[in-house]
C-alpha atoms as a PDB file:
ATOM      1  CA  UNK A   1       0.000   0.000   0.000  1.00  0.00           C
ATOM      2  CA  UNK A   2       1.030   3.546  -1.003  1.00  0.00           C
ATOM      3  CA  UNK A   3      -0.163   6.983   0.116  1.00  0.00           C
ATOM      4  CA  UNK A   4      -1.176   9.406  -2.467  1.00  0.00           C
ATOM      5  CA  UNK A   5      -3.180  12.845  -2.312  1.00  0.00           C
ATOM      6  CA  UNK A   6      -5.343  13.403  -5.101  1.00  0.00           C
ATOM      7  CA  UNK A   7      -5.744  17.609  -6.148  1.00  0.00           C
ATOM      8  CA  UNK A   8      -8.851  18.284  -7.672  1.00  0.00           C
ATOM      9  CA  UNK A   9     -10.005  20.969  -9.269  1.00  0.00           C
ATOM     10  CA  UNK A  10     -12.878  23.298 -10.079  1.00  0.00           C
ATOM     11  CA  UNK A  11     -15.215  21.779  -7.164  1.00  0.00           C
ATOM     12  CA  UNK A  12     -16.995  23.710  -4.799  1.00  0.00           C
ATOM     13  CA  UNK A  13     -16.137  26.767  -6.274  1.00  0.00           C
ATOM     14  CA  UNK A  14     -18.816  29.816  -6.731  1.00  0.00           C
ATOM     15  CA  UNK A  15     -21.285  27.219  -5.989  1.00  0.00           C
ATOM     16  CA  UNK A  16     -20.662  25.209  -8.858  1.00  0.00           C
ATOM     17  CA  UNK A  17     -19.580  21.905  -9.563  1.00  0.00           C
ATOM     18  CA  UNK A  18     -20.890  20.582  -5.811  1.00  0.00           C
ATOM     19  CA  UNK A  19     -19.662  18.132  -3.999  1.00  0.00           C
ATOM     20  CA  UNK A  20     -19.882  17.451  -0.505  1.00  0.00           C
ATOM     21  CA  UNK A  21     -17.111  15.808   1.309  1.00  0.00           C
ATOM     22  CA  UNK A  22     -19.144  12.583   2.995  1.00  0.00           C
ATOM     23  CA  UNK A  23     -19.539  12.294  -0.996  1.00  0.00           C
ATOM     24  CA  UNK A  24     -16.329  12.412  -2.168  1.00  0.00           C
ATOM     25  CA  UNK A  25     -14.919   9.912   0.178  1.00  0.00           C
ATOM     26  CA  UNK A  26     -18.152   7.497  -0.497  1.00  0.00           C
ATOM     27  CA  UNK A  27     -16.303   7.848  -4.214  1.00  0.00           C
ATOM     28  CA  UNK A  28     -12.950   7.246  -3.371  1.00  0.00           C
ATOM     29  CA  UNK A  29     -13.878   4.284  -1.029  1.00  0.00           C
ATOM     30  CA  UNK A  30     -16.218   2.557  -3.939  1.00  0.00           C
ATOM     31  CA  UNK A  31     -12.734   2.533  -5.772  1.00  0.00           C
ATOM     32  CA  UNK A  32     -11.112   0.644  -2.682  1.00  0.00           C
ATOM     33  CA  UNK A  33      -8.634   3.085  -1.531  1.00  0.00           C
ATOM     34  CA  UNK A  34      -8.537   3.115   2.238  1.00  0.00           C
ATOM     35  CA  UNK A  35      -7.702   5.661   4.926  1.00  0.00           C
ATOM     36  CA  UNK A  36      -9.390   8.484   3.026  1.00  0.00           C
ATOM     37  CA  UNK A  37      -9.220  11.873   4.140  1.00  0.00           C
ATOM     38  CA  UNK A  38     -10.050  14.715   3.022  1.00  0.00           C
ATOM     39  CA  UNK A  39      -9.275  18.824   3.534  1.00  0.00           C
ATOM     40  CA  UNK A  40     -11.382  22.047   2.982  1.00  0.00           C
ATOM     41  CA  UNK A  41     -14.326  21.709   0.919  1.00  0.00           C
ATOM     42  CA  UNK A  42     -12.342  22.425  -2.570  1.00  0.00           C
ATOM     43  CA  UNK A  43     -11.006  18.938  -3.418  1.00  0.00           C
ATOM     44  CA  UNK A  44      -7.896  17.532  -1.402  1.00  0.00           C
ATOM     45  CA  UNK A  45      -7.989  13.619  -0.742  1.00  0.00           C
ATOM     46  CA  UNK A  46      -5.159  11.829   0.859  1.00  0.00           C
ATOM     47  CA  UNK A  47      -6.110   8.316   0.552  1.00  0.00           C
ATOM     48  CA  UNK A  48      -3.870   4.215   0.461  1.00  0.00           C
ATOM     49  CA  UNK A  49      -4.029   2.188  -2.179  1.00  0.00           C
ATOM     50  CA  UNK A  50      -1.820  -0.227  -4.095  1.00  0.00           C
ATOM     51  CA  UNK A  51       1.187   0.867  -5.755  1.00  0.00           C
ATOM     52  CA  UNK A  52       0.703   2.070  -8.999  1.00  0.00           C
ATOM     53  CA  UNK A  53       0.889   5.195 -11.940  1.00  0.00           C
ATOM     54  CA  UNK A  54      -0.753   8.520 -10.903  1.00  0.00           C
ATOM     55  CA  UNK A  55      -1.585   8.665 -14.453  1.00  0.00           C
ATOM     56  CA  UNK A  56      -3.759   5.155 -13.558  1.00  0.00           C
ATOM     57  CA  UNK A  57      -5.112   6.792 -10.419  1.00  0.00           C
ATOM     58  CA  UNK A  58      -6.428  10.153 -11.966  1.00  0.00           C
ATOM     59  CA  UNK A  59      -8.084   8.028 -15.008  1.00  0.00           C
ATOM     60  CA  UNK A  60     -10.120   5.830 -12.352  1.00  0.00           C
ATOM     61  CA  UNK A  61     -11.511   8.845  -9.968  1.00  0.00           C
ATOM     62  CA  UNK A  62     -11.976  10.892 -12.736  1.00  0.00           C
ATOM     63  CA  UNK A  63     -14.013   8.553 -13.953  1.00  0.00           C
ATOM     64  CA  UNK A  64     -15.885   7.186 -10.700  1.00  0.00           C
ATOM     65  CA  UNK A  65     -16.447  11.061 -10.053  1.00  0.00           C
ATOM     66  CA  UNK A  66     -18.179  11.675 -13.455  1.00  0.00           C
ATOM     67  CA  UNK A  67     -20.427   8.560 -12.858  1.00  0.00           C
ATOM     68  CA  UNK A  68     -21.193   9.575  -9.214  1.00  0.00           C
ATOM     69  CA  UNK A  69     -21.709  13.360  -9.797  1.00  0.00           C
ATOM     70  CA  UNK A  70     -21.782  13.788 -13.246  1.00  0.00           C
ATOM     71  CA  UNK A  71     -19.513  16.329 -14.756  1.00  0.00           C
ATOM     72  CA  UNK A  72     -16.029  16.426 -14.775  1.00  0.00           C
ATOM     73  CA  UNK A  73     -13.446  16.970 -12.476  1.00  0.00           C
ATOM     74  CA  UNK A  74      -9.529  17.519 -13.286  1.00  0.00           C
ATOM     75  CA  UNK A  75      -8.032  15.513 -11.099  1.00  0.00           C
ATOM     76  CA  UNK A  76      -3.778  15.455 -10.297  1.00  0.00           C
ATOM     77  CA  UNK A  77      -2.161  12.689  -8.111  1.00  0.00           C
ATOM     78  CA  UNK A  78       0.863  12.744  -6.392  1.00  0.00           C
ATOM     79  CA  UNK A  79       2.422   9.892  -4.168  1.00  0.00           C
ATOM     80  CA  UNK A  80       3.552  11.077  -0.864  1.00  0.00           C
ATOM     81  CA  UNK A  81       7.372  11.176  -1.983  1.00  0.00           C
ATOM     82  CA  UNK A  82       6.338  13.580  -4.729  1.00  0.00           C
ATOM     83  CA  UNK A  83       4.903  15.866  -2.319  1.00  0.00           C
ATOM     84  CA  UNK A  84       7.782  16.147   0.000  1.00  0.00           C
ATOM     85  CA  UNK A  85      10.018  17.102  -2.688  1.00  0.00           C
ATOM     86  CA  UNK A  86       7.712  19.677  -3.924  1.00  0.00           C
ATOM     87  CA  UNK A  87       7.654  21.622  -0.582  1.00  0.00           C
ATOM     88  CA  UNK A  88      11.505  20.336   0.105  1.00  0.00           C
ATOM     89  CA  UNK A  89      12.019  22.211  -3.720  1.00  0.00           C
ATOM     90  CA  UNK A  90       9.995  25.333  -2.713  1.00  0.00           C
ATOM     91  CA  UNK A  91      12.852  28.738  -2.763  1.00  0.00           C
ATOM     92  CA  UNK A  92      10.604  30.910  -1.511  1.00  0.00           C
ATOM     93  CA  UNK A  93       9.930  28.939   1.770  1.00  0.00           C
ATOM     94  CA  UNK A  94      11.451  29.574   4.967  1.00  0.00           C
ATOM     95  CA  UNK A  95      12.493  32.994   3.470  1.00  0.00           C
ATOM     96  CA  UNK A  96      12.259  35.364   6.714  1.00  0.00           C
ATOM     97  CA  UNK A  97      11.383  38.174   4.177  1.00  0.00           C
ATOM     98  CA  UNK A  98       8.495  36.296   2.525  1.00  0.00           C
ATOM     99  CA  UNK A  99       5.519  36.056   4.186  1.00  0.00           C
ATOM    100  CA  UNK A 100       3.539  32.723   4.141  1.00  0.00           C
ATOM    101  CA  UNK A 101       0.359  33.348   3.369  1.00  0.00           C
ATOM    102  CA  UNK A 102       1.493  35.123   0.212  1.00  0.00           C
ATOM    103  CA  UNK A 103       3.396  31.420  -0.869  1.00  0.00           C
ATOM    104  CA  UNK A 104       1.163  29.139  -3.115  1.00  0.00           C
ATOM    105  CA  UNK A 105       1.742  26.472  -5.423  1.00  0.00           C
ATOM    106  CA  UNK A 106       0.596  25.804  -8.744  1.00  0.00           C
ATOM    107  CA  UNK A 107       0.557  21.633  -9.837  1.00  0.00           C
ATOM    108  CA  UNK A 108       0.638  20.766 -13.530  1.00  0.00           C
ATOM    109  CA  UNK A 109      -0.740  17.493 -14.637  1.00  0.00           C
ATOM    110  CA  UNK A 110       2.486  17.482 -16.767  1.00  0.00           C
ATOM    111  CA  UNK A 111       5.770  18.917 -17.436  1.00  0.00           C
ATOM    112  CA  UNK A 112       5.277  22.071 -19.721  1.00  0.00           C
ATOM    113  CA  UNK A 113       7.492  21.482 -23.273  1.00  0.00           C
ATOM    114  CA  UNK A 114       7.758  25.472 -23.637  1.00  0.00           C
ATOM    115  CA  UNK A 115       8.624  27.567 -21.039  1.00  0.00           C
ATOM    116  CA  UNK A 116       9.063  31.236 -21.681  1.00  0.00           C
ATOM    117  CA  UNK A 117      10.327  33.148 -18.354  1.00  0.00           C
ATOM    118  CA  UNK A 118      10.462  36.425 -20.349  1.00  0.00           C
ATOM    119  CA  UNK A 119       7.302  36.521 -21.424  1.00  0.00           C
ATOM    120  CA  UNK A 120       5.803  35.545 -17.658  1.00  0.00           C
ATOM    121  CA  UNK A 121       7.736  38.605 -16.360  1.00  0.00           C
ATOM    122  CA  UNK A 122       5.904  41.166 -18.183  1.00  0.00           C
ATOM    123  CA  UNK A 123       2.649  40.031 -16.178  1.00  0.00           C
ATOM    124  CA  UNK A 124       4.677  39.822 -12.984  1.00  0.00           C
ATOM    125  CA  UNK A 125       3.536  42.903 -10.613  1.00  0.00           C
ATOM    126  CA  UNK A 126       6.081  44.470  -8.233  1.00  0.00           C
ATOM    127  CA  UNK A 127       7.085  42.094  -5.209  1.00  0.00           C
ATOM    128  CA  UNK A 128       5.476  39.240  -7.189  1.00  0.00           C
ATOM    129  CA  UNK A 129       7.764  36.039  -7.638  1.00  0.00           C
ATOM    130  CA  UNK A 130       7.956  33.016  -9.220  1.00  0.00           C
ATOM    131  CA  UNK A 131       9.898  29.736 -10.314  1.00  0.00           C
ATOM    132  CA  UNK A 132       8.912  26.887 -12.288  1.00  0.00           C
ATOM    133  CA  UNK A 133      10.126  23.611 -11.466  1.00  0.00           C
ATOM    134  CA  UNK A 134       9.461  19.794 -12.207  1.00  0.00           C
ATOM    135  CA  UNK A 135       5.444  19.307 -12.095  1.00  0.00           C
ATOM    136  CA  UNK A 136       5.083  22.490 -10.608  1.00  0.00           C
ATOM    137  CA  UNK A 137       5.324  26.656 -10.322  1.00  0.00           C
ATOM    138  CA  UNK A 138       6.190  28.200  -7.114  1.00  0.00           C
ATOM    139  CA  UNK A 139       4.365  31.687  -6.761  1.00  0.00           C
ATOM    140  CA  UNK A 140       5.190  34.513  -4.313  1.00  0.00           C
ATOM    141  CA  UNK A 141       2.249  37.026  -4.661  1.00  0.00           C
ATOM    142  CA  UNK A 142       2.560  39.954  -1.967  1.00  0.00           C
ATOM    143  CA  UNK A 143      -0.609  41.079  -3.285  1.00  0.00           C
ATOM    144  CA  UNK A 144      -2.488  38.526  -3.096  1.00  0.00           C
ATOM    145  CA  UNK A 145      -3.487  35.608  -4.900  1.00  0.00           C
ATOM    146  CA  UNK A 146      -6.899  37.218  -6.574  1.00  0.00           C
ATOM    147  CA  UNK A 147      -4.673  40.134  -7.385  1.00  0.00           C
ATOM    148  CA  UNK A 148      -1.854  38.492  -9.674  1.00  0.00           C
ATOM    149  CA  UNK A 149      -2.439  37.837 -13.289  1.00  0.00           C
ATOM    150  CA  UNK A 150      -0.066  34.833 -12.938  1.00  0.00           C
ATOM    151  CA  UNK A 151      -2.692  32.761 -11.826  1.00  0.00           C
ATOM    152  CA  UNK A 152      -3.664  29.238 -12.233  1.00  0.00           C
ATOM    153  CA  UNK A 153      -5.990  29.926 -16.018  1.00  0.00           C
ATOM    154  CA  UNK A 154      -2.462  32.178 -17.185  1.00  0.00           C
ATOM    155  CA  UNK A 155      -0.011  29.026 -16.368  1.00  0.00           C
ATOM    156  CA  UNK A 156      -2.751  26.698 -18.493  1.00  0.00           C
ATOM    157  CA  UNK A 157      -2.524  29.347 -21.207  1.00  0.00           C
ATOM    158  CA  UNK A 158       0.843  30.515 -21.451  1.00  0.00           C
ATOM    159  CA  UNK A 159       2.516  26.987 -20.626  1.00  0.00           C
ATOM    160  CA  UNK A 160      -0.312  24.847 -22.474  1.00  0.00           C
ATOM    161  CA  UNK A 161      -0.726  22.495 -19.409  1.00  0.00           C
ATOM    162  CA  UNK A 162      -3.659  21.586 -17.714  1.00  0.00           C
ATOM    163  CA  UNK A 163      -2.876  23.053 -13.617  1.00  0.00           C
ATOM    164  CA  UNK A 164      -4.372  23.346 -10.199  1.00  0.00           C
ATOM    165  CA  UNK A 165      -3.148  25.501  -7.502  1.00  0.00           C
ATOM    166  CA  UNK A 166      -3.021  25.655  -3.948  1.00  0.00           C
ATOM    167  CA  UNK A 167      -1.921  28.078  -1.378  1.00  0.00           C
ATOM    168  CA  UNK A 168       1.286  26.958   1.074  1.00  0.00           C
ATOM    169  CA  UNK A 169      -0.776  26.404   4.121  1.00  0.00           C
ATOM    170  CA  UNK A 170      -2.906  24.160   2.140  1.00  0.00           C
ATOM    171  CA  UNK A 171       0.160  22.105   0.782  1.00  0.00           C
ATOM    172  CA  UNK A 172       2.016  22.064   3.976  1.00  0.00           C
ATOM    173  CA  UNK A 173      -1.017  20.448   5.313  1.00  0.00           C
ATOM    174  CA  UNK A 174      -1.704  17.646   2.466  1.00  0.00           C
ATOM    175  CA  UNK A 175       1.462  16.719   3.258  1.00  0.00           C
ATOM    176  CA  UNK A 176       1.180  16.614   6.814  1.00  0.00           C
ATOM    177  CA  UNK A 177      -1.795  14.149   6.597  1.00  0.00           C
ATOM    178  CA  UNK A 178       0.185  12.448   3.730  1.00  0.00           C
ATOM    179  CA  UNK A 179       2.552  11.428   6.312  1.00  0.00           C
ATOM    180  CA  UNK A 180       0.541  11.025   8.856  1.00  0.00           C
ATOM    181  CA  UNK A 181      -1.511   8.144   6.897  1.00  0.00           C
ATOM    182  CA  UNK A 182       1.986   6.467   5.650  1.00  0.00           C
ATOM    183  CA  UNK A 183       2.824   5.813   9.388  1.00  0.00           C
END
């Protein structure tokens, strides 16, 4: 048995695309992962199951969560491991001059082929940050989050990747239950 924590997005947001959480894990478990758990209403799910692809993974609960709910959900998986190096990777963590709540993270399903840092810095505001990484950008926002226009639908545009982001508290916390569920 491995721990994973499934990222999905587009749920619960603006009152669309509904799903409670009782529901969601009633999903998950009719797949036979165990130890589900989930965080915040907006699609976090740290779950055990059998070693195996996330690509394999995000096929079956996409699909059990367009039969149980109908409509479809993006969905991203990532193995505990995978998570740990993502906040171990982060260079804007643990930087007394950054503040926290201004940290988030934005997941890509996959790797993108073209990356043009030039062309994100002319949307980058004053203060604002980022760095792109292996499966994932790193985002500083000083602003805020709903102020930036490097946001989660600019990285799907400009990078041609489908993404889903979260803020740092939220990651740290996945994680947290990630390893919490491994022990």
């Amino acid at each position: 048995m491995k721990t994973y924590v499934a990222i999905l997005r587009g749920i619960n947001v603006s009152g669309k695309n509904k799903i409670k959480m009782d529901a969601l894990k009633s999903s998950f478990s009719t797949l036979g992962f165990e130890q589900i758990q989930t965080y915040i209403q907006s699609g976090n799910v740290v779950f055990r199951y059998q070693e195996t692809s996330s690509g394999n993974l995000e096929e079956l609960i996409n699909k059990q969560l367009l039969k149980d709910f109908g409509f479809e959900v993006p969905v991203l998986v990532l193995n505990e491991k995978e998570l740990a190096n993502i906040v171990k990777n982060n260079p804007f963590a643990g930087d007394e001059n950054r503040e926290p709540q201004f940290l988030h993270v934005t997941f890509f399903k996959e790797n993108p082929a073209n990356v043009d840092e030039e062309r994100i810095n002319g949307y980058i505001k004053s203060g604002e940050e980022f760095a792109i990484s292996e499966g994932v950008v790193y985002l500083y926002c000083p602003h805020g989050y709903g102020k930036t226009k490097i946001n989660n639908n600019f990285f799907e545009i400009q990078l041609k990747v489908s993404a889903t982001t979260r803020n740092w508290k939220t990651t740290l916390k996945l994680l947290e239950m990630a390893k919490e569920v491994e022990a």
